[in-house]
Structures are given as C-alpha cells and as structure tokens.
PDB file of N, CA and C in Angstrom:
ATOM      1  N   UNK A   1     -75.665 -19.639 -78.926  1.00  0.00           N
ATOM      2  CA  UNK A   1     -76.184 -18.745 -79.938  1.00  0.00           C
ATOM      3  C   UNK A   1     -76.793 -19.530 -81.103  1.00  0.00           C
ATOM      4  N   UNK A   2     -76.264 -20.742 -81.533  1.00  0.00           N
ATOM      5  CA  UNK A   2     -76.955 -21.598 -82.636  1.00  0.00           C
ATOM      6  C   UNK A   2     -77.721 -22.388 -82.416  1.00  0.00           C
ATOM      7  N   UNK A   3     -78.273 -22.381 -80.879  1.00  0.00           N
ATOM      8  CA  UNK A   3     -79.710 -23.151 -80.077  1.00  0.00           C
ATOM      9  C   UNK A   3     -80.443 -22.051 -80.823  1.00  0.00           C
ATOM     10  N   UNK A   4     -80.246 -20.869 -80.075  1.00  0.00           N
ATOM     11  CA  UNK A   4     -81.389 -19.802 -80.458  1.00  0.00           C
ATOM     12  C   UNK A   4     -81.527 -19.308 -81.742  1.00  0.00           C
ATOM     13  N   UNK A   5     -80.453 -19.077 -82.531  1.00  0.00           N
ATOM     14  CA  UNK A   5     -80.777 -19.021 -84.204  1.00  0.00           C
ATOM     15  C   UNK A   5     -81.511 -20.505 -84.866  1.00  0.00           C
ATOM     16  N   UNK A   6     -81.290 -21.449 -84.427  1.00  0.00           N
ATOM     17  CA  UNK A   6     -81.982 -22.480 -84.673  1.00  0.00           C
ATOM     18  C   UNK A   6     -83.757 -22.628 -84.260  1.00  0.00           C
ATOM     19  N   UNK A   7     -84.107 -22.390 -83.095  1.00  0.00           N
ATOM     20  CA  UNK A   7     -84.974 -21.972 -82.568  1.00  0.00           C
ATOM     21  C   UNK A   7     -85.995 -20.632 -83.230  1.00  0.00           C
ATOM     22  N   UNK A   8     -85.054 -19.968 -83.671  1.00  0.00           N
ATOM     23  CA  UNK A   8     -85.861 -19.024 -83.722  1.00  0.00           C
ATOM     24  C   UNK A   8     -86.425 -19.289 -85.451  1.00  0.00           C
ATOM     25  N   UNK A   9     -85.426 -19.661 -86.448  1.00  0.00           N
ATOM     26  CA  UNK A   9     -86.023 -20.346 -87.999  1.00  0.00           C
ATOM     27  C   UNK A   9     -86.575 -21.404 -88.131  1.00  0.00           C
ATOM     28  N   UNK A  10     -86.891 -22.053 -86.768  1.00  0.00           N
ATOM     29  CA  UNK A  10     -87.638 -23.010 -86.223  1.00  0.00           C
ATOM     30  C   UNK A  10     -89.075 -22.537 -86.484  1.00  0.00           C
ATOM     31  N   UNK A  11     -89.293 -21.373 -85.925  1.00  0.00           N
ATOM     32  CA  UNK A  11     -90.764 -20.299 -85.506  1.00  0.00           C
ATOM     33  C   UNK A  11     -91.064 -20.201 -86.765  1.00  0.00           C
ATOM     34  N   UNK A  12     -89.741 -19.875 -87.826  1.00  0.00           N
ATOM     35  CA  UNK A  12     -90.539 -19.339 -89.106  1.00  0.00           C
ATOM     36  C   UNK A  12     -90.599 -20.091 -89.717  1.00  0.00           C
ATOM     37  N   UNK A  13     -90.321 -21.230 -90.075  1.00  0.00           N
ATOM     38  CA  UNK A  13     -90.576 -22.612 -90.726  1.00  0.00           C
ATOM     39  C   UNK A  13     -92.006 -23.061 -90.283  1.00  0.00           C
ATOM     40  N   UNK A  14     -92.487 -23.039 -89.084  1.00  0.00           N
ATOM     41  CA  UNK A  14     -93.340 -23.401 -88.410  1.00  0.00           C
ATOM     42  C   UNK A  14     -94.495 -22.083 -89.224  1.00  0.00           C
ATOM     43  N   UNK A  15     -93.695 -21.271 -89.211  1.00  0.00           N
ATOM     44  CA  UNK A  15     -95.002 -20.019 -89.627  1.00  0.00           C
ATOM     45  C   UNK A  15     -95.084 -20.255 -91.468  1.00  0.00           C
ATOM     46  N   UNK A  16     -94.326 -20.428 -91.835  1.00  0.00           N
ATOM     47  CA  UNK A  16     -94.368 -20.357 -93.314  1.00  0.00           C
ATOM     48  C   UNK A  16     -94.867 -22.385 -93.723  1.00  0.00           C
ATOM     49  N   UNK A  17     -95.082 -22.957 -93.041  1.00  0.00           N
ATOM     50  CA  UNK A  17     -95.639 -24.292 -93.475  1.00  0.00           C
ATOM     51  C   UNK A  17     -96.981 -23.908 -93.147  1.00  0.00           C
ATOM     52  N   UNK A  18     -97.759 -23.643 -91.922  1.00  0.00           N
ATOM     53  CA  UNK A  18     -98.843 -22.895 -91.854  1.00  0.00           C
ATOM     54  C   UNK A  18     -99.621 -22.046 -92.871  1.00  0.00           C
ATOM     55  N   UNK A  19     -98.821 -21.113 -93.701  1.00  0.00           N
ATOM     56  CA  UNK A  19     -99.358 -20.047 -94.375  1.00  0.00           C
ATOM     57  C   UNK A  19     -99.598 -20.870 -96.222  1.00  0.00           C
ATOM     58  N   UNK A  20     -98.683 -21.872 -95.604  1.00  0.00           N
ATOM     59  CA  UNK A  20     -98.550 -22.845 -97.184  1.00  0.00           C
ATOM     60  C   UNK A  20    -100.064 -23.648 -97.079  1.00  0.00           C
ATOM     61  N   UNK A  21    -100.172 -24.246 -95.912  1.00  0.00           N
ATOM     62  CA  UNK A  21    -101.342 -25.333 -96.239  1.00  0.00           C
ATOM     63  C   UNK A  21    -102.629 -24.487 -95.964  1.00  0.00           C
ATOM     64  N   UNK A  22    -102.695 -23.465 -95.689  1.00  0.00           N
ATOM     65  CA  UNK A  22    -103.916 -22.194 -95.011  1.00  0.00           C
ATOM     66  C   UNK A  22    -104.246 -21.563 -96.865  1.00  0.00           C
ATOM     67  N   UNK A  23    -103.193 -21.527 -97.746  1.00  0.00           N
ATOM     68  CA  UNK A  23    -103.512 -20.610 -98.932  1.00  0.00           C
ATOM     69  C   UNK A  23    -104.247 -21.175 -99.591  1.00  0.00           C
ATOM     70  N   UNK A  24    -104.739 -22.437 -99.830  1.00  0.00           N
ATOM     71  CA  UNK A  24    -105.595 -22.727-100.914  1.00  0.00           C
ATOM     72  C   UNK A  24    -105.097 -22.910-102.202  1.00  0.00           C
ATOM     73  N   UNK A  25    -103.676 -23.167-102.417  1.00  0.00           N
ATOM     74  CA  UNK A  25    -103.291 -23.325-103.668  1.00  0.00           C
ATOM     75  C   UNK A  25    -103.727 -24.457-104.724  1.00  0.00           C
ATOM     76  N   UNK A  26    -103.861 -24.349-105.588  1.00  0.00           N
ATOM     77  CA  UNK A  26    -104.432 -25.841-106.605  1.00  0.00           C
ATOM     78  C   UNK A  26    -103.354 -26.838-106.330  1.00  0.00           C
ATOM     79  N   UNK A  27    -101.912 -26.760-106.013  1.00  0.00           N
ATOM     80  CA  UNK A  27    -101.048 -27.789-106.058  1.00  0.00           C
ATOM     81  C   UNK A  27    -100.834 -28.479-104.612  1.00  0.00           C
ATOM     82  N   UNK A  28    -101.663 -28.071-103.501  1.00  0.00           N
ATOM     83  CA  UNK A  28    -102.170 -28.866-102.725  1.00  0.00           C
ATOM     84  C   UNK A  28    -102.936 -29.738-102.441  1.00  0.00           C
ATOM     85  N   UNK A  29    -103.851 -29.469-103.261  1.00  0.00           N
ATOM     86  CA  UNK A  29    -104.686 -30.805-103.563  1.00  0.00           C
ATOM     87  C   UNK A  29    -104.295 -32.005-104.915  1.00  0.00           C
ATOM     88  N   UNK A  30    -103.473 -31.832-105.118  1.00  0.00           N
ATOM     89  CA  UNK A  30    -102.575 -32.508-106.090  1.00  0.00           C
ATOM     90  C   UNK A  30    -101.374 -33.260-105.116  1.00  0.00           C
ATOM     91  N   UNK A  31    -101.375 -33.059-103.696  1.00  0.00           N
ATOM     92  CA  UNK A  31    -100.466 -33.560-102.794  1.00  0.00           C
ATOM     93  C   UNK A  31    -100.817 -34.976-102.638  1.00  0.00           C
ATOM     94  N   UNK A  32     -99.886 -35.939-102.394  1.00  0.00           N
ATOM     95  CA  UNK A  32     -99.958 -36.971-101.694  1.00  0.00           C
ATOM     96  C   UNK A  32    -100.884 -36.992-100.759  1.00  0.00           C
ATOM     97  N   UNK A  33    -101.991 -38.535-100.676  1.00  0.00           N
ATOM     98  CA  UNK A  33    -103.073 -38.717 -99.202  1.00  0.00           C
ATOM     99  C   UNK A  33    -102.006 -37.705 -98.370  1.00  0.00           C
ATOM    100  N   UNK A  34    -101.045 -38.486 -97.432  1.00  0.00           N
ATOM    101  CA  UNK A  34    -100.428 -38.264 -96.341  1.00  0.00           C
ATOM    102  C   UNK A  34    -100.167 -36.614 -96.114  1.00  0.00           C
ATOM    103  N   UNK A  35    -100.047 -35.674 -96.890  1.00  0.00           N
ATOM    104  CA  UNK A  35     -99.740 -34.523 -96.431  1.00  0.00           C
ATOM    105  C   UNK A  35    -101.086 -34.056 -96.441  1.00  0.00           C
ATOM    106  N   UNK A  36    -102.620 -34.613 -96.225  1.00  0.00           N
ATOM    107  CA  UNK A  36    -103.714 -34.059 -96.022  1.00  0.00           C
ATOM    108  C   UNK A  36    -103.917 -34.989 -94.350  1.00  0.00           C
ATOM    109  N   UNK A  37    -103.431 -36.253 -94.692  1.00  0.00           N
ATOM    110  CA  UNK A  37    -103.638 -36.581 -92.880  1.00  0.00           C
ATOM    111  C   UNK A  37    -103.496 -35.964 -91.839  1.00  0.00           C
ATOM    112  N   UNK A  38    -104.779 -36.262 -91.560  1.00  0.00           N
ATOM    113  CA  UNK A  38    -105.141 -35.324 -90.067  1.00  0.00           C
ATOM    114  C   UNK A  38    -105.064 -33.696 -90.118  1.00  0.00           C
ATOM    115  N   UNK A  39    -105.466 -33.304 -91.494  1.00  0.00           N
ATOM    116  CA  UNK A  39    -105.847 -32.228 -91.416  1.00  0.00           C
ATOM    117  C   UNK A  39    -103.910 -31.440 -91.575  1.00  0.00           C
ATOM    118  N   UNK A  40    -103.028 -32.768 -92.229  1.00  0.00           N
ATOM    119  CA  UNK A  40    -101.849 -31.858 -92.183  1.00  0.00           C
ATOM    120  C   UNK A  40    -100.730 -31.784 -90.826  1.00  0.00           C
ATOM    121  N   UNK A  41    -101.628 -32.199 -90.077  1.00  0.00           N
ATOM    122  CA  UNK A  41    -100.507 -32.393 -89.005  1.00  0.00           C
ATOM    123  C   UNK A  41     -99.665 -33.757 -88.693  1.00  0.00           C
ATOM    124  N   UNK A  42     -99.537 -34.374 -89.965  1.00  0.00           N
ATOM    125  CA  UNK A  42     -98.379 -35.267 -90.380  1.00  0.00           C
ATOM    126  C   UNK A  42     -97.354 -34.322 -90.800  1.00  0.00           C
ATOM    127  N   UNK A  43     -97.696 -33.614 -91.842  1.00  0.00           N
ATOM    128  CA  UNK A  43     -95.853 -32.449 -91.933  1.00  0.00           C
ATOM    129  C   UNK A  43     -95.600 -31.487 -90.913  1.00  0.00           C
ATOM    130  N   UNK A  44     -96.803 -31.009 -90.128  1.00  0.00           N
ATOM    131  CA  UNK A  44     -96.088 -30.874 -89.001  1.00  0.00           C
ATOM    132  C   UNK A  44     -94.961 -31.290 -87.751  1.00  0.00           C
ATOM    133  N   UNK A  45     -95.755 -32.177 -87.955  1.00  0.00           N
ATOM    134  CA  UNK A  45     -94.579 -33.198 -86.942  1.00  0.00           C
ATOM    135  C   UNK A  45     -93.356 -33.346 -87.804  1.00  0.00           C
ATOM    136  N   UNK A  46     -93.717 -33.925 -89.072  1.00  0.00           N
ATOM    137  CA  UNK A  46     -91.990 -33.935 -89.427  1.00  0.00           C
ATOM    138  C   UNK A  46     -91.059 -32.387 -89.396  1.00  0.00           C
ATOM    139  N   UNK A  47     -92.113 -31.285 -89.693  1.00  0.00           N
ATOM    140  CA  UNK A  47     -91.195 -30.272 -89.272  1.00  0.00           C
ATOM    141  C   UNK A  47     -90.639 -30.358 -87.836  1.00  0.00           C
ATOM    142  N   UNK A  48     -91.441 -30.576 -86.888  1.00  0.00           N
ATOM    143  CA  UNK A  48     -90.618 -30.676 -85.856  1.00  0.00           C
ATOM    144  C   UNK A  48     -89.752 -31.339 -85.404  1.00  0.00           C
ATOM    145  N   UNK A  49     -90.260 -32.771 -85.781  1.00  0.00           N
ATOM    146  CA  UNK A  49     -88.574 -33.466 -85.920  1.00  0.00           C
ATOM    147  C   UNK A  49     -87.427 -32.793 -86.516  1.00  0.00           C
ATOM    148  N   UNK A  50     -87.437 -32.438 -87.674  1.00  0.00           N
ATOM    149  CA  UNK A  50     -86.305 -31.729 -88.033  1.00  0.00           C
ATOM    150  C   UNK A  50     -85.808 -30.709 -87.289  1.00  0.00           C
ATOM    151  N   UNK A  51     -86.540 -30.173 -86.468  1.00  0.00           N
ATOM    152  CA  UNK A  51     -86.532 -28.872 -85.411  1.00  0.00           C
ATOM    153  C   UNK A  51     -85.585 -29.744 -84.404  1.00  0.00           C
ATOM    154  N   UNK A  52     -86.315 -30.906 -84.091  1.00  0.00           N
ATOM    155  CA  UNK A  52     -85.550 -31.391 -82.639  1.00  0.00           C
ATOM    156  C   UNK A  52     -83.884 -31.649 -83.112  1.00  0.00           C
ATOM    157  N   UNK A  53     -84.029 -32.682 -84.078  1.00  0.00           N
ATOM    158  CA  UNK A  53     -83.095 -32.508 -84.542  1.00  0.00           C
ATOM    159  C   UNK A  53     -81.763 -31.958 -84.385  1.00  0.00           C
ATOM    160  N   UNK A  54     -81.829 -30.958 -85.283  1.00  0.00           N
ATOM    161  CA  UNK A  54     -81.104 -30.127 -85.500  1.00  0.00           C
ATOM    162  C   UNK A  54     -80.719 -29.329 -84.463  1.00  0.00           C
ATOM    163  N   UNK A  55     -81.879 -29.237 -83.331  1.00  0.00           N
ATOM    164  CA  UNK A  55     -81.772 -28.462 -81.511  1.00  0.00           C
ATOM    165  C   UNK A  55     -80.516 -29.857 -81.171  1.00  0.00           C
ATOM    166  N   UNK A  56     -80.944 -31.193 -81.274  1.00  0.00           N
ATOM    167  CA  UNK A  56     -80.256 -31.785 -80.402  1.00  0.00           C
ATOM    168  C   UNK A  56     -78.793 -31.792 -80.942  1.00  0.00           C
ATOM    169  N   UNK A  57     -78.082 -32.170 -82.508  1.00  0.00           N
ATOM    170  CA  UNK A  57     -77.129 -32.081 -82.744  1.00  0.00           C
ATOM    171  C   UNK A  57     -76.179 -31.054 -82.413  1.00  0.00           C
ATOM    172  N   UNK A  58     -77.159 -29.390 -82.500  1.00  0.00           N
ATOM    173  CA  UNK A  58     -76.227 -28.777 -82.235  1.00  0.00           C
ATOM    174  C   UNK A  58     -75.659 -28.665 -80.945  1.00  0.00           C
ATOM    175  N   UNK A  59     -76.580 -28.710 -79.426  1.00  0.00           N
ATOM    176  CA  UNK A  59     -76.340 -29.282 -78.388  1.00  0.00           C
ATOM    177  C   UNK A  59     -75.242 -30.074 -78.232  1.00  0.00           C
ATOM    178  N   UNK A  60     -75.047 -31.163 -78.844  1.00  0.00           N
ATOM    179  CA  UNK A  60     -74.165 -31.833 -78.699  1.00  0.00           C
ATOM    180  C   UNK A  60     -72.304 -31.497 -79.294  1.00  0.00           C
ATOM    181  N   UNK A  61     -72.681 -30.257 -79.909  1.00  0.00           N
ATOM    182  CA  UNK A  61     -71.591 -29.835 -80.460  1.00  0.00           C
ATOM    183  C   UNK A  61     -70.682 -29.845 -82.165  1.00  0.00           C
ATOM    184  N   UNK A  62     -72.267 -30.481 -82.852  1.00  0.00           N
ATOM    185  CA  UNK A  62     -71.936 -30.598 -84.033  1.00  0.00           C
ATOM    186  C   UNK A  62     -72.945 -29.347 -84.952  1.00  0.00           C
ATOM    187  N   UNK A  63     -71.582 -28.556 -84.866  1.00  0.00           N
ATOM    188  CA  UNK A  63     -71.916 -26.531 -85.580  1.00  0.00           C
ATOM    189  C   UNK A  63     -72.553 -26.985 -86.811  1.00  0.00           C
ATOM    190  N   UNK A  64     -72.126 -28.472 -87.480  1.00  0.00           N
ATOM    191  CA  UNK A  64     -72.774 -28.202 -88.929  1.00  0.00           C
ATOM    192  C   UNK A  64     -74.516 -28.280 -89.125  1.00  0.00           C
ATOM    193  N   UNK A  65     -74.400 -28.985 -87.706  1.00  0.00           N
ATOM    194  CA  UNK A  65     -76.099 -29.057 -88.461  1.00  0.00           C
ATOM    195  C   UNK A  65     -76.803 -27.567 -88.007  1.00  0.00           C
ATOM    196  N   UNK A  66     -76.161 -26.857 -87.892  1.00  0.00           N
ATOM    197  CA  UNK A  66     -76.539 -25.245 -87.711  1.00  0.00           C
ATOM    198  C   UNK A  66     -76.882 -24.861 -89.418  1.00  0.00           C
ATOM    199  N   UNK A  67     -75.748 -25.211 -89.583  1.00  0.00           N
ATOM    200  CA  UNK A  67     -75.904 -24.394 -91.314  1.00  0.00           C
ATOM    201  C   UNK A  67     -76.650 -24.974 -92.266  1.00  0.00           C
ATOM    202  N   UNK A  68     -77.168 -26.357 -91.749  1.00  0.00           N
ATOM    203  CA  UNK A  68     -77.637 -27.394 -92.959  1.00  0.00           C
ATOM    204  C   UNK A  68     -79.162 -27.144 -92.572  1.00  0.00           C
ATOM    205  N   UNK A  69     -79.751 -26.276 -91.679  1.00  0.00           N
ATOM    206  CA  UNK A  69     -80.996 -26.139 -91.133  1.00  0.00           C
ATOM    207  C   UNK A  69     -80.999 -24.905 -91.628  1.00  0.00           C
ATOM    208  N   UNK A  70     -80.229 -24.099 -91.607  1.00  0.00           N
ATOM    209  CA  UNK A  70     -80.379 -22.477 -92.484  1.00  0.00           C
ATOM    210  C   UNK A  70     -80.694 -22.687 -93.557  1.00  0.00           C
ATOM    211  N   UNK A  71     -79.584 -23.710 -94.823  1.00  0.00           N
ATOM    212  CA  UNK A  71     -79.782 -24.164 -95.803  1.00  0.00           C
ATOM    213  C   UNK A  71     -81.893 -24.462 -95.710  1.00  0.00           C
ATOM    214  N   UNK A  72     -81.989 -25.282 -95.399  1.00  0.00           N
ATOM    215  CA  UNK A  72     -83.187 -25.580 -95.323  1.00  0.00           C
ATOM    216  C   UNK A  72     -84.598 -24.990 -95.203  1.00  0.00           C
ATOM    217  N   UNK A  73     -83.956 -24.053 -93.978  1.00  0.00           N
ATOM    218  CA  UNK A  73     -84.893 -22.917 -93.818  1.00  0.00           C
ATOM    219  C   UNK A  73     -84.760 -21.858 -95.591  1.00  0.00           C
ATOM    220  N   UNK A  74     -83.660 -21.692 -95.301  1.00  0.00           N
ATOM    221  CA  UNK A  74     -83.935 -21.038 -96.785  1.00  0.00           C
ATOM    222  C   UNK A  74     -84.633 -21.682 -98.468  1.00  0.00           C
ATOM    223  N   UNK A  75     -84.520 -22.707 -98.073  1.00  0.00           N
ATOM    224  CA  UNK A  75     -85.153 -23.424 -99.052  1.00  0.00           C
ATOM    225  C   UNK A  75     -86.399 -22.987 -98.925  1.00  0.00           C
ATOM    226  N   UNK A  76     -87.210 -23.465 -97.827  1.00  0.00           N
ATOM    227  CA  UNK A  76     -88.489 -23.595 -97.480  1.00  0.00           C
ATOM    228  C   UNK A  76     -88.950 -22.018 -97.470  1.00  0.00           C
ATOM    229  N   UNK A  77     -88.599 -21.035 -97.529  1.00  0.00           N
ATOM    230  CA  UNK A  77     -88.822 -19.683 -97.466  1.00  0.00           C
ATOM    231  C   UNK A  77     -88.863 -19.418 -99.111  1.00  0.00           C
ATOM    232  N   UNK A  78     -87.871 -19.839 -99.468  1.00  0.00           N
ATOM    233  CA  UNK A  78     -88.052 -19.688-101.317  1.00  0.00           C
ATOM    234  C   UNK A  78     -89.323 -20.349-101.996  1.00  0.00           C
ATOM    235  N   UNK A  79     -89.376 -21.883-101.492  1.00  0.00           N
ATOM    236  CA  UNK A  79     -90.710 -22.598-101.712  1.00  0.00           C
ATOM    237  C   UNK A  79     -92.045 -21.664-100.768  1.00  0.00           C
ATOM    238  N   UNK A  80     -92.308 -21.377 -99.873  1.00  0.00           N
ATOM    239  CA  UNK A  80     -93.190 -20.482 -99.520  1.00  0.00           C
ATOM    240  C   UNK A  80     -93.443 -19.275-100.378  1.00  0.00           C
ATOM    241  N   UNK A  81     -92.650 -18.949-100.359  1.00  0.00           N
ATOM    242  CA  UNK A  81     -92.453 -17.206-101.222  1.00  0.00           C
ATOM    243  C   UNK A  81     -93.249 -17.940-102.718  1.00  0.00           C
ATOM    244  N   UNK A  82     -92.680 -19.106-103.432  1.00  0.00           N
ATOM    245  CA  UNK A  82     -93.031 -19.476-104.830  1.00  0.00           C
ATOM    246  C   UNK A  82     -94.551 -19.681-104.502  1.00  0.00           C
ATOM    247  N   UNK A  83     -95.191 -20.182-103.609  1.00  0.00           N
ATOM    248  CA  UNK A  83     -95.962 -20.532-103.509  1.00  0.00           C
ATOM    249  C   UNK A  83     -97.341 -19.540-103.423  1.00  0.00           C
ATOM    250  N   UNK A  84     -96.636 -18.957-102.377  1.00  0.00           N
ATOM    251  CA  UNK A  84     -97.943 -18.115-101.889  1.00  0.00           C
ATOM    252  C   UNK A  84     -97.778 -16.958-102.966  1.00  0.00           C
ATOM    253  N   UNK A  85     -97.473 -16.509-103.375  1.00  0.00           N
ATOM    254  CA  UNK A  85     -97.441 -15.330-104.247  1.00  0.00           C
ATOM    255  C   UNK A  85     -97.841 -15.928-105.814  1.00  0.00           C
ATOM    256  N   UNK A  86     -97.808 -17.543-106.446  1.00  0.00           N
ATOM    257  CA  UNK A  86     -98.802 -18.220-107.253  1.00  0.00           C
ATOM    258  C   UNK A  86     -97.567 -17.625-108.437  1.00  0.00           C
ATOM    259  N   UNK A  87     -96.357 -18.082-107.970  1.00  0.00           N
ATOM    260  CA  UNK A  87     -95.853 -18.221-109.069  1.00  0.00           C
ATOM    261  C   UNK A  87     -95.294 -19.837-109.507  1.00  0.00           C
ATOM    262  N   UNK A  88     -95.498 -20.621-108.957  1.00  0.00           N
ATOM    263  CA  UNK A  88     -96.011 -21.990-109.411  1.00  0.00           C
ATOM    264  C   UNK A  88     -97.018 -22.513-109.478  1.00  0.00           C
TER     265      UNK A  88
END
C-alpha cells in the first residue's frame, strides 16, 4: 500500500513541477543556470530520483521513508500552490 501511495504523489509531484516551470513566473528566471538545463529536465530527473528512492526504501521495508516523501510532497504542493497563484 506505501509502493502505491508513494507512486501515486509521485504523479503529482511530477504534475505540480511541470505546472511550476510551464507558468512563467518572474522567480524562474532568477533560478540558478542548472534548473534551466536542458530545458529543465535536470530537476526532473532529480525528482525522479527521489521517486526511486523512496519506491526502493520502502520496498525494502523501511515505512519511514513513506512519511518523509509525504512530508515532501506536501512541501512541494504548498511551494506550487505559493507559486502558481503569484503569491511570491
């Protein structure tokens, strides 16, 4: 069950980093070179590392990195939300 809850805030992390570098905000171009490399698909990949990650630990039987990826996801949903709606 914490493959697939993992998996699945996987999708929306994946969807809400998308909707971040797609908005056009002024504090993107204020980003570091590297989060414009290749068009951005440098933080992609590190999202997915963190994806694998967190797939492989819990696999292996360590529940915490279940919650420390929720943590995260929720972060990144608060930073999305701040973002796209231009309240930073």
């Amino acid at each position: 069950m914490a493959l697939f809850a993992i998996f699945i805030l996987g999708i929306a992390n994946f969807a809400m980093h998308r909707a971040v570098m797609n908005s056009g905000h002024p504090m993107l171009g204020r980003s570091p070179w590297y989060v414009h490399r290749l068009g951005g698909r440098i933080t992609l990949i590190t999202e997915f590392l963190l994806l694998f990650a967190a797939m492989l630990l819990v696999a292996e039987g360590w529940a915490w990195a279940a919650w420390l990826y929720f943590g995260y996801s929720a972060l990144n949903a608060l930073a999305a939300w701040l973002i796209l709606t231009r309240r930073v």
